[in-house]
Protein backbone atom coordinates (compact mmCIF):
# COMPACT_ATOMS: atom_id res chain seq x y z
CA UNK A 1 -159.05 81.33 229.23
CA UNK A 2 -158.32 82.90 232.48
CA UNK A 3 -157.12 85.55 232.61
CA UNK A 4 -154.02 86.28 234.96
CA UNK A 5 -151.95 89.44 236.52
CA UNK A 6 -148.54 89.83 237.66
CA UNK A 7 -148.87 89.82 241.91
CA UNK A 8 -145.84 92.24 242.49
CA UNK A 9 -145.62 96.14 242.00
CA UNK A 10 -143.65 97.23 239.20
CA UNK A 11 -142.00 100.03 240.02
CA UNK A 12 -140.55 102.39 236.98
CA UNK A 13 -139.23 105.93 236.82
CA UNK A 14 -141.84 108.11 234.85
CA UNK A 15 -145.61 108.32 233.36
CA UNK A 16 -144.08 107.60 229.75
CA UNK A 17 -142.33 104.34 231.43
CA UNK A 18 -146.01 103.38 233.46
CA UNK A 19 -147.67 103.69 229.67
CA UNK A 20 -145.31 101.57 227.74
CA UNK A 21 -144.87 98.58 230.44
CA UNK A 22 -148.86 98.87 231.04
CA UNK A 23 -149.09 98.00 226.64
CA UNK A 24 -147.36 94.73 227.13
CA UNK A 25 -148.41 93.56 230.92
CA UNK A 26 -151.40 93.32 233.18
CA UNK A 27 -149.85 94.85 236.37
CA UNK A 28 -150.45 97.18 238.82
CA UNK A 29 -147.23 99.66 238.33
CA UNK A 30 -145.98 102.85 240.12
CA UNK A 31 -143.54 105.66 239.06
CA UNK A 32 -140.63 107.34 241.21
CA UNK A 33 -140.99 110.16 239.53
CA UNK A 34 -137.16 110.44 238.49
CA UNK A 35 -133.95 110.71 240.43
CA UNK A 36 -135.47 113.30 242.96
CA UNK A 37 -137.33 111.02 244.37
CA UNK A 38 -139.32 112.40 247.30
CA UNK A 39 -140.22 111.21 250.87
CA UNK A 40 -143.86 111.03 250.47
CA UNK A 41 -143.44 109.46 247.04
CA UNK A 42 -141.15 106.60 248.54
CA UNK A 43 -142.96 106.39 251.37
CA UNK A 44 -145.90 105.72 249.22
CA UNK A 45 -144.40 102.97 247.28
CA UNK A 46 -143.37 101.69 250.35
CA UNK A 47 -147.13 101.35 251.79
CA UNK A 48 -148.20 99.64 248.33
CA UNK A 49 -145.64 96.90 247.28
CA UNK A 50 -145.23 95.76 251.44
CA UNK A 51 -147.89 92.95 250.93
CA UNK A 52 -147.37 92.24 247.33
CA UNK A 53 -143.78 92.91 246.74
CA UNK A 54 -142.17 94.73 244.00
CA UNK A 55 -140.44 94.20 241.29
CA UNK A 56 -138.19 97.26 239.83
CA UNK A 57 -137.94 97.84 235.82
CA UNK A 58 -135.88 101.10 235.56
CA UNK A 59 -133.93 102.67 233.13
CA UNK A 60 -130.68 100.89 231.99
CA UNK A 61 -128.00 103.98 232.93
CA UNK A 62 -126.69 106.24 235.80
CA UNK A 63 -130.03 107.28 236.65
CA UNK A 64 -131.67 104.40 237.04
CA UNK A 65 -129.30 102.70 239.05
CA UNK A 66 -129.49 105.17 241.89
CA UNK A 67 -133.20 104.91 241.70
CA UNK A 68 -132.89 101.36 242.21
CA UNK A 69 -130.35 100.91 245.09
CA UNK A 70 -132.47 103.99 246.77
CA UNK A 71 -135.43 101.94 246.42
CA UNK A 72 -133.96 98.45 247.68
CA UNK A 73 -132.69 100.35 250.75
CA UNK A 74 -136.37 101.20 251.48
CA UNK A 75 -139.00 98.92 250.51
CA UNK A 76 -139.75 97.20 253.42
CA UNK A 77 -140.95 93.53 251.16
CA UNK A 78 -139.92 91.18 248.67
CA UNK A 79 -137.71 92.67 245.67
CA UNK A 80 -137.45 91.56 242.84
CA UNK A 81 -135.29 93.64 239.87
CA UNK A 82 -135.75 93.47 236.30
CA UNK A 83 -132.55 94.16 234.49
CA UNK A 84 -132.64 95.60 230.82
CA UNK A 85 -130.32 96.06 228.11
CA UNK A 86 -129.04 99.53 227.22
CA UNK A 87 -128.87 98.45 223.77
CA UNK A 88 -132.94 97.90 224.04
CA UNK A 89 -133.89 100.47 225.35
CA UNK A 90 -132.72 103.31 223.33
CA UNK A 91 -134.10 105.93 220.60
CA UNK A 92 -132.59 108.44 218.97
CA UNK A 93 -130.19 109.06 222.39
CA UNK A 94 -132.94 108.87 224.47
CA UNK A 95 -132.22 105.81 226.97
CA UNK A 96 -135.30 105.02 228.76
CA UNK A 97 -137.93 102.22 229.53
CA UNK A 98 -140.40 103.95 227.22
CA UNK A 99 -138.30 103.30 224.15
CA UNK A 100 -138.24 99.62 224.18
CA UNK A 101 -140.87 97.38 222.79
CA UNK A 102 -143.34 95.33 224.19
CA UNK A 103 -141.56 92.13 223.78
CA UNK A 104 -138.15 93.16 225.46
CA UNK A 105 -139.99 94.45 228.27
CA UNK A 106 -141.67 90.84 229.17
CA UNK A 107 -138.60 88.91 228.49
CA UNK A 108 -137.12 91.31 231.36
CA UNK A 109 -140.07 90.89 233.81
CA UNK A 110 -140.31 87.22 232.98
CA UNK A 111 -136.70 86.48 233.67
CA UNK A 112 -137.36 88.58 237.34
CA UNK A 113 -139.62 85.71 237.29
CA UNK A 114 -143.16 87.58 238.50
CA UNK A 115 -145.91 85.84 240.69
CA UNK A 116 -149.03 85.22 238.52
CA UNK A 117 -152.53 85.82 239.83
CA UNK A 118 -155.96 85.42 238.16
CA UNK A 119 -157.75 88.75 237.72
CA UNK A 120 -160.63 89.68 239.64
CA UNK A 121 -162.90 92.36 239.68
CA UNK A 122 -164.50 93.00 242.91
CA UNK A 123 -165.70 96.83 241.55
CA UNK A 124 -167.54 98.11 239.39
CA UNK A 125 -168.65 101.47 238.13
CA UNK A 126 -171.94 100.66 239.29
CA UNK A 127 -170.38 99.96 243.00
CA UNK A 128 -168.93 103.87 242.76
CA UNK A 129 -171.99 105.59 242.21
CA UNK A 130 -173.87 103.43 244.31
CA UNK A 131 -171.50 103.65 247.39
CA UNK A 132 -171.58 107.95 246.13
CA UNK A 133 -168.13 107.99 244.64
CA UNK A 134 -168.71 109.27 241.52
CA UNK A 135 -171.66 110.99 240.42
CA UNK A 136 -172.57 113.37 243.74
CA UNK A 137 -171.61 116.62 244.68
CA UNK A 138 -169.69 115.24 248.08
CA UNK A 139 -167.99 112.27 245.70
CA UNK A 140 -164.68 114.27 245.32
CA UNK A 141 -164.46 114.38 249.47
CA UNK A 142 -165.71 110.68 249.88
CA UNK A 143 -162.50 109.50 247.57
CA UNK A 144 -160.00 111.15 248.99
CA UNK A 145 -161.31 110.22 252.55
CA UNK A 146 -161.52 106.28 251.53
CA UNK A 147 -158.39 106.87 249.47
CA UNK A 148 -156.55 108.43 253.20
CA UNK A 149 -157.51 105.37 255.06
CA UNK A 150 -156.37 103.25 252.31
CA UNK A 151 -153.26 104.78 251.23
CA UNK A 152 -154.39 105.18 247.44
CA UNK A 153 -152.77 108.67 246.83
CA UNK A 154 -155.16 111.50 245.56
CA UNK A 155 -157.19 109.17 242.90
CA UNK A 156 -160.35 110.33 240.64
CA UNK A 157 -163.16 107.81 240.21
CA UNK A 158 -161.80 105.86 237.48
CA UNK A 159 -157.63 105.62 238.94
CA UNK A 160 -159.83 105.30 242.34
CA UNK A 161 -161.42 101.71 240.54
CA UNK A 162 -158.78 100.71 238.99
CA UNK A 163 -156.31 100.95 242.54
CA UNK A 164 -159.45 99.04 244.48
CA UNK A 165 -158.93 96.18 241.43
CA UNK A 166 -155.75 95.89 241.46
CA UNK A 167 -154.57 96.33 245.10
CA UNK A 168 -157.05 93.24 246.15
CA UNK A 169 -158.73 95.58 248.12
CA UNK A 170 -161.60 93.76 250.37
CA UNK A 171 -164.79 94.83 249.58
CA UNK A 172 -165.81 94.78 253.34
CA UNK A 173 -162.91 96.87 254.30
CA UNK A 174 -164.64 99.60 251.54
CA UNK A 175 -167.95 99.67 253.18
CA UNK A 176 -166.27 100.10 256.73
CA UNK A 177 -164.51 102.83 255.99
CA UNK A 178 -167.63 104.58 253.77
CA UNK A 179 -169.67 103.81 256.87
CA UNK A 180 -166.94 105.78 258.82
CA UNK A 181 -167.30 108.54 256.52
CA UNK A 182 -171.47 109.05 256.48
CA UNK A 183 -171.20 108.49 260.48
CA UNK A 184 -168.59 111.19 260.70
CA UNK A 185 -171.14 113.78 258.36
CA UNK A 186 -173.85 113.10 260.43
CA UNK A 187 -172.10 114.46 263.60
């Protein structure tokens, strides 16, 4: 069987809520990092969801709703919002994506009715250390440079193959910008 991935960003508020939705889907998914949501950090969910669109899972109260109407005044591509039930997504007071279970949280994406993709893998580990991303005393510098070009935050080697995978990143496009890099050295 084929095996498939949802196109769109989902877009939570925290690392617990990243975790949990990442147990019951195959997505690529990105955290605001609470209310407080900085410039960079929007900015930077901006620059990934603008050619695959988002879709927005956060937490059923207060807090969550300002994230969400701050991020639907910003993203700059197709939204999409999953809505969840308080009543689902609560533990012992705690309201929050992270408390609800797997199957709540793909009835919610489902019913913001997700783009499916097949999965591809266009890197490898192999492709890492061969291109000197992982492995090398210069790797560390050779990430972040490929990661500044592509807008992939501050990644290590295995967030850095995992972002290339699931941000249909074009392998050519990789090899450009590695070229760029060794050019630059030799200057």
């Amino acid at each position: 069987m084929e095996s498939k991935r949802i196109k769109e960003v989902i877009v939570v508020e925290g690392k617990d809520d990243i975790t949990r939705v990442s147990e019951a889907l195959d997505a690529t998914i990105i955290a605001t990092g609470g209310i407080h949501i900085n410039r960079k950090k929007l900015d930077e969910i901006v620059e990934i969801t603008k050619d695959r669109g988002a879709i927005i899972l956060t937490d059923p109260d207060h807090a969550g709703n300002v994230i969400r109407k701050k991020l639907l005044a910003n993203l700059k591509c197709p939204v999409k919002i999953a809505y969840f039930k308080q009543s689902l997504a609560i533990k012992d007071g705690d309201i929050g994506i992270e408390n609800a279970n797997k199957e709540d949280i793909i009835e919610a994406i489902n019913k913001a009715r997700p783009t499916y993709v097949s999965k591809t893998e266009n890197f490898s580990a192999e492709f890492l250390f061969e291109h000197r991303l992982t492995g090398f005393d210069d790797s560390k510098k050779r990430r972040e440079y490929l990661s500044d070009k592509l807008n992939l935050g501050n990644p290590n080697a295995k967030t850095l193959l995992k972002r290339l995978n699931n941000f249909d990143i074009d392998k050519n496009e990789v090899l450009k910008i590695l070229e760029e890099y060794s050019e630059g050295q030799n200057i």
